[in-house]
Structures are given as structure tokens and as C-alpha cells.
N, C-alpha and C. Protein backbone atom coordinates (compact mmCIF):
# COMPACT_ATOMS: atom_id res chain seq x y z
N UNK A 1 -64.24 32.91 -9.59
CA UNK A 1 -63.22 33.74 -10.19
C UNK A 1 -62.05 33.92 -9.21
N UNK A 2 -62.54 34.51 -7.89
CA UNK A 2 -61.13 34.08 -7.30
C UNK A 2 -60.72 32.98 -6.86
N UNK A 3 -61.08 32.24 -6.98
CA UNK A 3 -60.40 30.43 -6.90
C UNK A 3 -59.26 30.54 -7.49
N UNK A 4 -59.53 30.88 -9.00
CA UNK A 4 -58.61 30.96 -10.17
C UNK A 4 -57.72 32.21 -10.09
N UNK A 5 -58.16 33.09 -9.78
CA UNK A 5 -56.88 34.46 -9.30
C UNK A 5 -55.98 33.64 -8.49
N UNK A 6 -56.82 32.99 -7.41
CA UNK A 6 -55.48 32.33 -6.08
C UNK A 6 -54.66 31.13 -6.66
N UNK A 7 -55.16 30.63 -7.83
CA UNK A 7 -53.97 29.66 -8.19
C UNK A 7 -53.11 30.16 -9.28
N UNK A 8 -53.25 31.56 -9.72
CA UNK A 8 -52.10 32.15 -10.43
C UNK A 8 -51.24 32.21 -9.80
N UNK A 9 -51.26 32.86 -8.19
CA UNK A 9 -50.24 32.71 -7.20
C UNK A 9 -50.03 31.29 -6.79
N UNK A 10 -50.15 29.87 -7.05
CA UNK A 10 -50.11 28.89 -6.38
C UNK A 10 -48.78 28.54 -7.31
N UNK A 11 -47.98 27.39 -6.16
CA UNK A 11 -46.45 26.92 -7.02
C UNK A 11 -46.57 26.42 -8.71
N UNK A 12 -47.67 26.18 -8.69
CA UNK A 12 -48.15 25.42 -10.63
C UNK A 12 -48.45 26.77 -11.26
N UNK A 13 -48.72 27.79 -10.82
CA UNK A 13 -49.18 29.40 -11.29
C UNK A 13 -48.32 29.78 -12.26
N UNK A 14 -48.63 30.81 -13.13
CA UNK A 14 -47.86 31.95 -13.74
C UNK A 14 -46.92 32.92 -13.09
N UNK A 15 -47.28 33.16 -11.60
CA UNK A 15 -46.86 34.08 -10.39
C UNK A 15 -46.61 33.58 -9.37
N UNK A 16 -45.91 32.58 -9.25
CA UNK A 16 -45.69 31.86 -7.78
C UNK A 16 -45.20 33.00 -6.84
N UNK A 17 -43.94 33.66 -7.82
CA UNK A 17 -43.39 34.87 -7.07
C UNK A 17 -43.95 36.32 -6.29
N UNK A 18 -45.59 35.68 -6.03
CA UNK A 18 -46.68 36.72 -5.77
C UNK A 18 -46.79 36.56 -4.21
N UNK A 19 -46.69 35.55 -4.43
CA UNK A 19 -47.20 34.60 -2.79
C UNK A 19 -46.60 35.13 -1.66
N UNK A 20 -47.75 35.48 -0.55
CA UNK A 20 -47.00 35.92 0.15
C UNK A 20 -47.43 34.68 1.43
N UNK A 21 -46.52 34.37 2.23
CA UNK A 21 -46.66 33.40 3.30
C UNK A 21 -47.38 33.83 4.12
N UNK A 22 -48.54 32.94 4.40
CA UNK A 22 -49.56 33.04 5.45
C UNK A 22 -50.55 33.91 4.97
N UNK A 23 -50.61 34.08 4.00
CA UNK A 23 -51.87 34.96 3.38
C UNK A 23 -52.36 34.68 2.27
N UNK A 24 -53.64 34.73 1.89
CA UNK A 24 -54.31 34.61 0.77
C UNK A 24 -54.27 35.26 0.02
N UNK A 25 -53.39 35.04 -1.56
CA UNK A 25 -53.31 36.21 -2.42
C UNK A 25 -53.84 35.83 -3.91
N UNK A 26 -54.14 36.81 -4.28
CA UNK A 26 -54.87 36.57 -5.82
C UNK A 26 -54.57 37.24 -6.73
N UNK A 27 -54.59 37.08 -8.15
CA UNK A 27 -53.66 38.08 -8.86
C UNK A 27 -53.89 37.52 -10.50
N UNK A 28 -53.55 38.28 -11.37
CA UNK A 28 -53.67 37.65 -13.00
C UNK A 28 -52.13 38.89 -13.28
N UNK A 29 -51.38 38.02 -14.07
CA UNK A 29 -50.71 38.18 -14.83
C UNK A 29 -51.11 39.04 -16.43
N UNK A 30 -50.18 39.61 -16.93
CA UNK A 30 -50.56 39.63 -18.82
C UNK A 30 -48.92 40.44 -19.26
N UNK A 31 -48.92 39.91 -20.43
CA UNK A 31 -47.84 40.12 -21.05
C UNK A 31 -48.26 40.63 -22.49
N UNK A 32 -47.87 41.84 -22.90
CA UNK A 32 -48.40 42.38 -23.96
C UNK A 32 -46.96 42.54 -25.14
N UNK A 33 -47.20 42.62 -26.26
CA UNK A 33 -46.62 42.73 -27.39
C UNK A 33 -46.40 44.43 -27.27
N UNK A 34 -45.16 45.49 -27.48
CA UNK A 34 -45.74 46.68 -28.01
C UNK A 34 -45.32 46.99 -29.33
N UNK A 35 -46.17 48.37 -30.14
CA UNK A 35 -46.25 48.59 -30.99
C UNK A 35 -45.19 49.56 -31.29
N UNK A 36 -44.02 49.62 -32.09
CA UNK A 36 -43.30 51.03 -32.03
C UNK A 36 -43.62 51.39 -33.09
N UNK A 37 -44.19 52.87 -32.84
CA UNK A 37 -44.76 54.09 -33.70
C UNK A 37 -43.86 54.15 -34.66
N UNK A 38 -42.44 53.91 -34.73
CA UNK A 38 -41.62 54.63 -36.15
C UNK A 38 -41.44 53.32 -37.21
N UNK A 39 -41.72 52.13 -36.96
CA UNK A 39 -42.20 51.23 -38.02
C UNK A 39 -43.54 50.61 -38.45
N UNK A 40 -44.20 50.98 -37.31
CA UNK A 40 -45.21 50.14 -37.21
C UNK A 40 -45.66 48.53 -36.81
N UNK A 41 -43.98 48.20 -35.99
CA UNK A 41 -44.14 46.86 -36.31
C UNK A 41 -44.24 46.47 -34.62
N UNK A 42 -44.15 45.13 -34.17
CA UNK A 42 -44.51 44.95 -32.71
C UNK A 42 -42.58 44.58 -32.71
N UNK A 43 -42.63 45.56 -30.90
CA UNK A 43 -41.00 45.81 -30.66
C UNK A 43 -41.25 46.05 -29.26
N UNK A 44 -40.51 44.55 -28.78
CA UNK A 44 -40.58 45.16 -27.04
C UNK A 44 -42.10 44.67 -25.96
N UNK A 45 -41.88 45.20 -25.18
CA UNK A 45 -43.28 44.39 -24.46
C UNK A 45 -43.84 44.93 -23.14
N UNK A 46 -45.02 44.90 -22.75
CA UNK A 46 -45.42 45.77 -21.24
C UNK A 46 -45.60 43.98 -20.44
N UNK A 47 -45.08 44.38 -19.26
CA UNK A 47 -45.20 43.08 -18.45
C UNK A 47 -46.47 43.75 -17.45
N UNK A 48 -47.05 42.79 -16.70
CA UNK A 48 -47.80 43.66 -15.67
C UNK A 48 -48.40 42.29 -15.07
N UNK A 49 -48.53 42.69 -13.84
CA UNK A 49 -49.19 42.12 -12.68
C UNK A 49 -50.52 42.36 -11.58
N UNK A 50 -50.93 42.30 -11.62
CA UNK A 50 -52.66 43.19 -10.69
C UNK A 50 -52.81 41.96 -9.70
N UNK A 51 -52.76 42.32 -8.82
CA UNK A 51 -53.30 41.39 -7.39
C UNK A 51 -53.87 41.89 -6.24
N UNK A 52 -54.77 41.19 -5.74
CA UNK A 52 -55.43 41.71 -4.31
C UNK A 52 -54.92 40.88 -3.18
N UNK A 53 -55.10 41.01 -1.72
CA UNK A 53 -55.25 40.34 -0.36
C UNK A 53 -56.36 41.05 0.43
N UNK A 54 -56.01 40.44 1.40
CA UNK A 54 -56.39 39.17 1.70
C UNK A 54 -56.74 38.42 0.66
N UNK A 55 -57.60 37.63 0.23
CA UNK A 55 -57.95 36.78 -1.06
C UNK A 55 -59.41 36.37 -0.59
N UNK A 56 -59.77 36.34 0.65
CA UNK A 56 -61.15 35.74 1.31
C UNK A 56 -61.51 36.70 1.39
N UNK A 57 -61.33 38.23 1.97
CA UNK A 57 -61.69 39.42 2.01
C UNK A 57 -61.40 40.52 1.76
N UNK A 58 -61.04 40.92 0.16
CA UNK A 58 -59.61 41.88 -0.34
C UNK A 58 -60.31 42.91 0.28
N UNK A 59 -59.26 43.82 0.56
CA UNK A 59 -58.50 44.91 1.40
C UNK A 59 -57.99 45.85 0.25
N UNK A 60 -57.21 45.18 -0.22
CA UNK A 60 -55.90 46.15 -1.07
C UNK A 60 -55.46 45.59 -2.45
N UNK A 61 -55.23 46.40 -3.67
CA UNK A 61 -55.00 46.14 -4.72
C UNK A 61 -53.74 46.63 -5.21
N UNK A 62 -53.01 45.76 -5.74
CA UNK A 62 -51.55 46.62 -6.33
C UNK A 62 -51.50 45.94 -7.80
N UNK A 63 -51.12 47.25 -8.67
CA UNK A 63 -51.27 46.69 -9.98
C UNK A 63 -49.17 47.20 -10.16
N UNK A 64 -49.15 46.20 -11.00
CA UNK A 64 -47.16 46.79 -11.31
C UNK A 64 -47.31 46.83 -13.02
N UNK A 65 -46.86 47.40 -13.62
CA UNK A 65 -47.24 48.06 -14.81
C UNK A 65 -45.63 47.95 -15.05
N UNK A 66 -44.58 47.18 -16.09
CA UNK A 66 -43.12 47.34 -16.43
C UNK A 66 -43.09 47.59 -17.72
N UNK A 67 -42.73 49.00 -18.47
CA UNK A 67 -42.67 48.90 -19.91
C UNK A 67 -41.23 48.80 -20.05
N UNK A 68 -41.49 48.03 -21.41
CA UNK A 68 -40.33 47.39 -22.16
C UNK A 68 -39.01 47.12 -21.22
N UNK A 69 -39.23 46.35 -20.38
CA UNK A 69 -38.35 45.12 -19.67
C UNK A 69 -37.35 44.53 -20.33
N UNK A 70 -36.15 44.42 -19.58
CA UNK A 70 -34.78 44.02 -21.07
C UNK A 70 -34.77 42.46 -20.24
N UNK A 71 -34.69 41.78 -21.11
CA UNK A 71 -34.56 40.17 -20.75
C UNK A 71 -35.92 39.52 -20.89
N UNK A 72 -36.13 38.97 -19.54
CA UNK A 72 -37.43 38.29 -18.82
C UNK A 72 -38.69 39.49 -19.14
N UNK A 73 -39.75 39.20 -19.80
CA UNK A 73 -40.45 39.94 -20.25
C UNK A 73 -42.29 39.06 -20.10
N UNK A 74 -42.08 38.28 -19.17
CA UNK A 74 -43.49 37.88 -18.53
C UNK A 74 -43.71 38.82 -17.20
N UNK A 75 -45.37 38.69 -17.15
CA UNK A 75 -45.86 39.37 -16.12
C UNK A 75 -45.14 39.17 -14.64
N UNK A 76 -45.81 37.39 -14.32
CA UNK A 76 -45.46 36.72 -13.57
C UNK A 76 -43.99 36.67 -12.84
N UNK A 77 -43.36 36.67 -13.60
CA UNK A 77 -41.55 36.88 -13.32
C UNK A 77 -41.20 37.99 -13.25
N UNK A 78 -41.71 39.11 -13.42
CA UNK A 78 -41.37 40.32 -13.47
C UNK A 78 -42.26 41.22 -12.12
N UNK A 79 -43.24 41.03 -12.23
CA UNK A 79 -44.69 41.83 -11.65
C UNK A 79 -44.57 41.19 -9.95
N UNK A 80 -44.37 40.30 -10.14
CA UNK A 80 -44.74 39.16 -8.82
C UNK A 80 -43.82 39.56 -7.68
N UNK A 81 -42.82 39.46 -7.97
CA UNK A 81 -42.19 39.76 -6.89
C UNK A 81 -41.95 41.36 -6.32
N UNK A 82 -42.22 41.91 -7.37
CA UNK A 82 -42.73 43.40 -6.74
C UNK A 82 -43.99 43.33 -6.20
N UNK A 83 -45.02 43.30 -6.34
CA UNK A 83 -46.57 43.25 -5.97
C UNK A 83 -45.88 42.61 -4.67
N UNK A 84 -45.47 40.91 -4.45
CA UNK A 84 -45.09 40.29 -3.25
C UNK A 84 -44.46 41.35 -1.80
N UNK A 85 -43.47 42.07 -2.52
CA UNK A 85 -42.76 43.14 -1.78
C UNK A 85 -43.79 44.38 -1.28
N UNK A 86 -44.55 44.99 -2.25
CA UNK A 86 -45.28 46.03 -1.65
C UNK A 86 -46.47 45.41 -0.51
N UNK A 87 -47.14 44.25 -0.97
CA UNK A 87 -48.22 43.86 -0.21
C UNK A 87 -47.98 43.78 0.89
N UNK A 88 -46.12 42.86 0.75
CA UNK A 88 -46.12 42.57 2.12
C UNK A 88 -46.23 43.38 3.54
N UNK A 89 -45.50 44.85 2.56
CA UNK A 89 -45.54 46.50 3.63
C UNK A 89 -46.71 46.55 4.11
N UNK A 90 -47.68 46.73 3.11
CA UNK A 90 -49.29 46.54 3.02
C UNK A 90 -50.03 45.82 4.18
N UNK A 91 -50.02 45.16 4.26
CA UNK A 91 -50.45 44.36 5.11
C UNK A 91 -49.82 43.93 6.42
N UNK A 92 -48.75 43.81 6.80
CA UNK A 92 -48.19 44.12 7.90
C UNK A 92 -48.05 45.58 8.66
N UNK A 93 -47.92 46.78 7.82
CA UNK A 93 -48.03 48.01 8.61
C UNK A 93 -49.52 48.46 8.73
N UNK A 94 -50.64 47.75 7.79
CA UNK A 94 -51.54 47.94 8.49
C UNK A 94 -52.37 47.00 9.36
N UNK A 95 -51.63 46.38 9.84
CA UNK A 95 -52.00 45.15 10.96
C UNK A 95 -52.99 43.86 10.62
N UNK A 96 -52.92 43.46 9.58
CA UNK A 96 -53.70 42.63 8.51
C UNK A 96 -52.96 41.18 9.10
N UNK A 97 -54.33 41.19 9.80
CA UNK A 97 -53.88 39.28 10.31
C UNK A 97 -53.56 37.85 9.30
N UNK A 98 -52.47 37.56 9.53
CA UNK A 98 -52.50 36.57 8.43
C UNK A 98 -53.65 35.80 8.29
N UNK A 99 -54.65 35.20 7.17
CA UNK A 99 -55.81 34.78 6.71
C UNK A 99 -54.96 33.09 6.66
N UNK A 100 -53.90 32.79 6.74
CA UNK A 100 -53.38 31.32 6.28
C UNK A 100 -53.47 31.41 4.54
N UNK A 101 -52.76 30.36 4.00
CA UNK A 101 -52.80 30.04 2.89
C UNK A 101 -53.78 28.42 2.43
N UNK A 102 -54.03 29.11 1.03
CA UNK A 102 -54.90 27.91 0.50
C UNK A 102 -53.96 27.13 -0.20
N UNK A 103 -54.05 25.86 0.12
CA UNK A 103 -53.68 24.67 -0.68
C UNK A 103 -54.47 24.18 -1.95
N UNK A 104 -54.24 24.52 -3.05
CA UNK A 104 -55.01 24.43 -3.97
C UNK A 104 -54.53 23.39 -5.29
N UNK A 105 -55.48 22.58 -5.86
CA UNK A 105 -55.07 21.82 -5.92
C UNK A 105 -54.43 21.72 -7.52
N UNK A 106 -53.22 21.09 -8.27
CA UNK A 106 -52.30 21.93 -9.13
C UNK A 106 -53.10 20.92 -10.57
N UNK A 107 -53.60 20.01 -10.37
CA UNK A 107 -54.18 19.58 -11.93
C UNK A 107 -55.30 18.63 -11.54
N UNK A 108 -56.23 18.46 -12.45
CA UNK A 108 -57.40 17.48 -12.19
C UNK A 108 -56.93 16.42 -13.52
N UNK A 109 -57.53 15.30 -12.71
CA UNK A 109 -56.82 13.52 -13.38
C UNK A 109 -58.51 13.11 -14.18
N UNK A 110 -58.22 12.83 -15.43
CA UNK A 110 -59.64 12.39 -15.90
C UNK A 110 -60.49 11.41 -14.85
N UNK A 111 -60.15 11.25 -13.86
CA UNK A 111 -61.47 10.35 -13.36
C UNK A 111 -62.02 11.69 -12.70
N UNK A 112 -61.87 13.03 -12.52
CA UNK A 112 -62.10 14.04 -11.68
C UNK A 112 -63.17 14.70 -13.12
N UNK A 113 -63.19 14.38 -13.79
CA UNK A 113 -63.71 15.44 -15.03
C UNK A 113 -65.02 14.88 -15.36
N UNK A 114 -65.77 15.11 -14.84
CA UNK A 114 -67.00 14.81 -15.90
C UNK A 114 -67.73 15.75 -16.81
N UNK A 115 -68.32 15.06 -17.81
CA UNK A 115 -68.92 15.59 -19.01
C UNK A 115 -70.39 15.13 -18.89
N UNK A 116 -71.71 16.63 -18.74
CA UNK A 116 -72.86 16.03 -18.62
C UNK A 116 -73.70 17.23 -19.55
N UNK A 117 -74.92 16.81 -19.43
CA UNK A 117 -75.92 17.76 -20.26
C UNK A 117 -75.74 18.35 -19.48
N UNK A 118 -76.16 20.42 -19.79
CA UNK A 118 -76.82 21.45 -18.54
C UNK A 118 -77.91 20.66 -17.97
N UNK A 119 -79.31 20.11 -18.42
CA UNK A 119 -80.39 19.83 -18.02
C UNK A 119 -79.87 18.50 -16.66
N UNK A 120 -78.73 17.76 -17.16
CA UNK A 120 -78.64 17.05 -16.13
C UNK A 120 -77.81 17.45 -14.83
N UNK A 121 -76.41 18.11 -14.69
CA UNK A 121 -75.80 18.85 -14.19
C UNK A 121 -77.17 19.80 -13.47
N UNK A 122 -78.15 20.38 -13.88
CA UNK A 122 -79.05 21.14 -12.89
C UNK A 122 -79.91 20.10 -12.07
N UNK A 123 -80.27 19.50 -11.97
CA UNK A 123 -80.74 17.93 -11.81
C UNK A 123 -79.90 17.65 -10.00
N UNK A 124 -78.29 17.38 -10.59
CA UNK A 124 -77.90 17.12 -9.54
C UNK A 124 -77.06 17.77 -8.47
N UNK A 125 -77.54 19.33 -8.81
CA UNK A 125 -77.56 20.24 -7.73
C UNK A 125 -78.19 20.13 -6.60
């Protein structure tokens, strides 16, 4: 699971704008529809961002919560670079050694994919 948190922040991610240099960061995006009460109809939108660091040994969590955002109305583009900004306080004022960053890798090529039974897949564990 966090494999996949750390490549939301990776350059192919939803949140590239999360990343903070020299550190391991992890994070999920969501972009919600909202509901306005005086029609009933969907109007407008909550952006939001939730991420941890270190990423090998989280420390610290910052969630950014944006209701109804005028323009750009994804998590990722919105959330990321705030979360990026607070962590960075985060972790530098409390003396949080950079962990390095993971290079992770941005798509798998069908010769990388295989398709097997469970019974065999346990087999060649």
C-alpha cells in the first residue's frame, strides 16, 4: 500500500506537486463532486490531499481539505503543493534526516505482466 501512496507523489502521479526533495513521501489524492442543498443538484467540488513522511517510517500526517476551489478543482493540483509546503516546515524544524527519494518505476511493459493461477503463483513463492 505504500508503494502505491509513494507513486501518487512520483512525476507519472496525480501529485507530483507533493514531492518533497530528498525525502520519501506518500499521499492519495480525491476530488469530490458537492451537493448544493437549495437544488439538490451536484455544484462545485471539495479537492483534498492526505500525505505522510518520511514514507519508510511516517512521522507526520497532513491532510489539506479545499472547499469549492474556483478553477483547478483536482486534489493533486490543488492539495500538493500545500501539503509539499507544510511538510517541508515539518520535517526540517524537526530535524528529520532526509530518508533520499525512491525511484519508482512509471509503467509496466507486457513482458513484465504475468497472468497465473493462485495455486500456481503460491507454488512459486
Amino acid at each position: 500500500m505504500r508503494l502505491m501512496m509513494e507513486s501518487v507523489v512520483s512525476a507519472a502521479g496525480t501529485a507530483p506537486s507533493a514531492a518533497i526533495k530528498g525525502y520519501r513521501v506518500a499521499g492519495k489524492t480525491g476530488t469530490a463532486m458537492r451537493i448544493d442543498d437549495t437544488c439538490g443538484c451536484y455544484r462545485g467540488y471539495t479537492a483534498s490531499f492526505i500525505g505522510f513522511a518520511p514514507a519508510d517510517k511516517p512521522a507526520y500526517v497532513i491532510s489539506v481539505t479545499i472547499q469549492d476551489p474556483k478553477g483547478l478543482h483536482w486534489g493533486g493540483a490543488l492539495g500538493g503543493p500545500v501539503f509539499k509546503e507544510v511538510m517541508s516546515f515539518v520535517l526540517q524544524s524537526r530535524h528529520i534526516a532526509p530518508t533520499g527519494t525512491r525511484v519508482l518505476p512509471v509503467a509496466l511493459n507486457e513482458s513484465q505482466i504475468k497472468i497465473r493461477k493462485a495455486s500456481d503463483a503460491k507454488t512459486s513463492l
